[in-house]
Protein backbone atom coordinates (compact mmCIF):
# COMPACT_ATOMS: atom_id res chain seq x y z
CA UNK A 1 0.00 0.00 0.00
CA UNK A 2 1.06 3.09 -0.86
CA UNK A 3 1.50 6.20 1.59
CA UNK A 4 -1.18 8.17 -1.08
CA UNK A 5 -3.75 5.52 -0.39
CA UNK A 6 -2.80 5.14 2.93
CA UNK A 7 -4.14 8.64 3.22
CA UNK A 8 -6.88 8.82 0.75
CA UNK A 9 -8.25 6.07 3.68
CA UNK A 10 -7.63 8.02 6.65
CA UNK A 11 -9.40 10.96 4.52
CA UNK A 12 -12.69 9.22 3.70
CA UNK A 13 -12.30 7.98 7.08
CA UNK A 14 -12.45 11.14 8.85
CA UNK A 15 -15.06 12.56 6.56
CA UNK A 16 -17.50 10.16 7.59
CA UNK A 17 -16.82 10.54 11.42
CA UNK A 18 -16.97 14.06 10.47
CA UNK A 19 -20.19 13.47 9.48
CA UNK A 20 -21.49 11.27 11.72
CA UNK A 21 -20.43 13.88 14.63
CA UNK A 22 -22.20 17.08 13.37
CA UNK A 23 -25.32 14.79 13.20
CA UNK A 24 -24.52 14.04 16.84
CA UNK A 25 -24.55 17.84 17.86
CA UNK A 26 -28.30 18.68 18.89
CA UNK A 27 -29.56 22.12 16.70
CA UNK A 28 -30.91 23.72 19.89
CA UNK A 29 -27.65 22.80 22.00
CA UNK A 30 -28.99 19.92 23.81
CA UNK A 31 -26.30 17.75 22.00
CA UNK A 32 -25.41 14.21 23.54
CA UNK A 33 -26.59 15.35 26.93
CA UNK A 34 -30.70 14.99 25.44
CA UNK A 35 -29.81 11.34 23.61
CA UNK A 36 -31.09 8.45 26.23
CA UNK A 37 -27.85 7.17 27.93
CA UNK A 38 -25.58 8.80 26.17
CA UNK A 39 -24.99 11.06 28.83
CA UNK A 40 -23.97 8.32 32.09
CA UNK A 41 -20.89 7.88 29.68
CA UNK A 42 -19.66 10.99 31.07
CA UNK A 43 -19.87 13.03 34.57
CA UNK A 44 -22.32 15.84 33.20
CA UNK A 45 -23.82 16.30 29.76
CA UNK A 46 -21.84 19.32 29.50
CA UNK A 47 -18.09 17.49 29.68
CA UNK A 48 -20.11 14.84 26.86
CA UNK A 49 -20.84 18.56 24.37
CA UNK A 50 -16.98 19.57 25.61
CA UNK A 51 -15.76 16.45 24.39
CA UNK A 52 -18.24 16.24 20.83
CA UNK A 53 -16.91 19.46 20.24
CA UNK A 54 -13.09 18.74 20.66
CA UNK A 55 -13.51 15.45 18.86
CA UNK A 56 -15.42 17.46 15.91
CA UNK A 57 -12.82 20.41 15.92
CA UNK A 58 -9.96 18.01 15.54
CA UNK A 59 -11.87 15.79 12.79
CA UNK A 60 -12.84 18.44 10.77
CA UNK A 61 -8.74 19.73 11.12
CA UNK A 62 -7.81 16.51 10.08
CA UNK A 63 -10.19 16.18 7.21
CA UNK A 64 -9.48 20.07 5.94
CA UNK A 65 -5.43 19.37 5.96
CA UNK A 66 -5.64 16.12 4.17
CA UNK A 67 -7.90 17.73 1.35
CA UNK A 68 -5.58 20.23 0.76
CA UNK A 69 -2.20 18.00 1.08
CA UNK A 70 -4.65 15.52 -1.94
CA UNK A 71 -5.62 18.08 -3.94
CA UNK A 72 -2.14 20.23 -3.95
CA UNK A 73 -0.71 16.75 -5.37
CA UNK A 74 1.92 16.86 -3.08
CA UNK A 75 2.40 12.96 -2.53
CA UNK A 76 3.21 12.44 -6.24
């Protein structure tokens, strides 16, 4: 496997967690915290949005620098 395809994986990879976690996120702020047992996972509901929202953040970082690092075609 090739270090390209390696990260064309980890790309598609984090777009779909990416994706997955913005559905997560509640539109009035609610978040995890309102989801049925999602919440005893963590002390409060507000260290479960803290946590979304770092894991989000660092996804969508993730997913931004490998789309430009592909499409630059900087591997080749």
């Amino acid at each position: 496997m090739k270090i390209d395809q390696l990260i064309q994986i980890i790309w598609a990879a984090s777009g779909v967690l990416l994706v997955i976690l913005v559905l997560l996120h509640s539109p009035k702020g609610d978040g995890i915290g309102a989801m049925v047992g999602q919440a005893q996972l963590f002390t409060s509901a507000k260290t479960a949005e803290k946590t979304l929202n770092r894991v989000t953040w660092t996804s969508s970082i993730i997913f931004i620098s490998l789309t430009i690092i592909l499409s630059g075609g900087w591997l080749n």
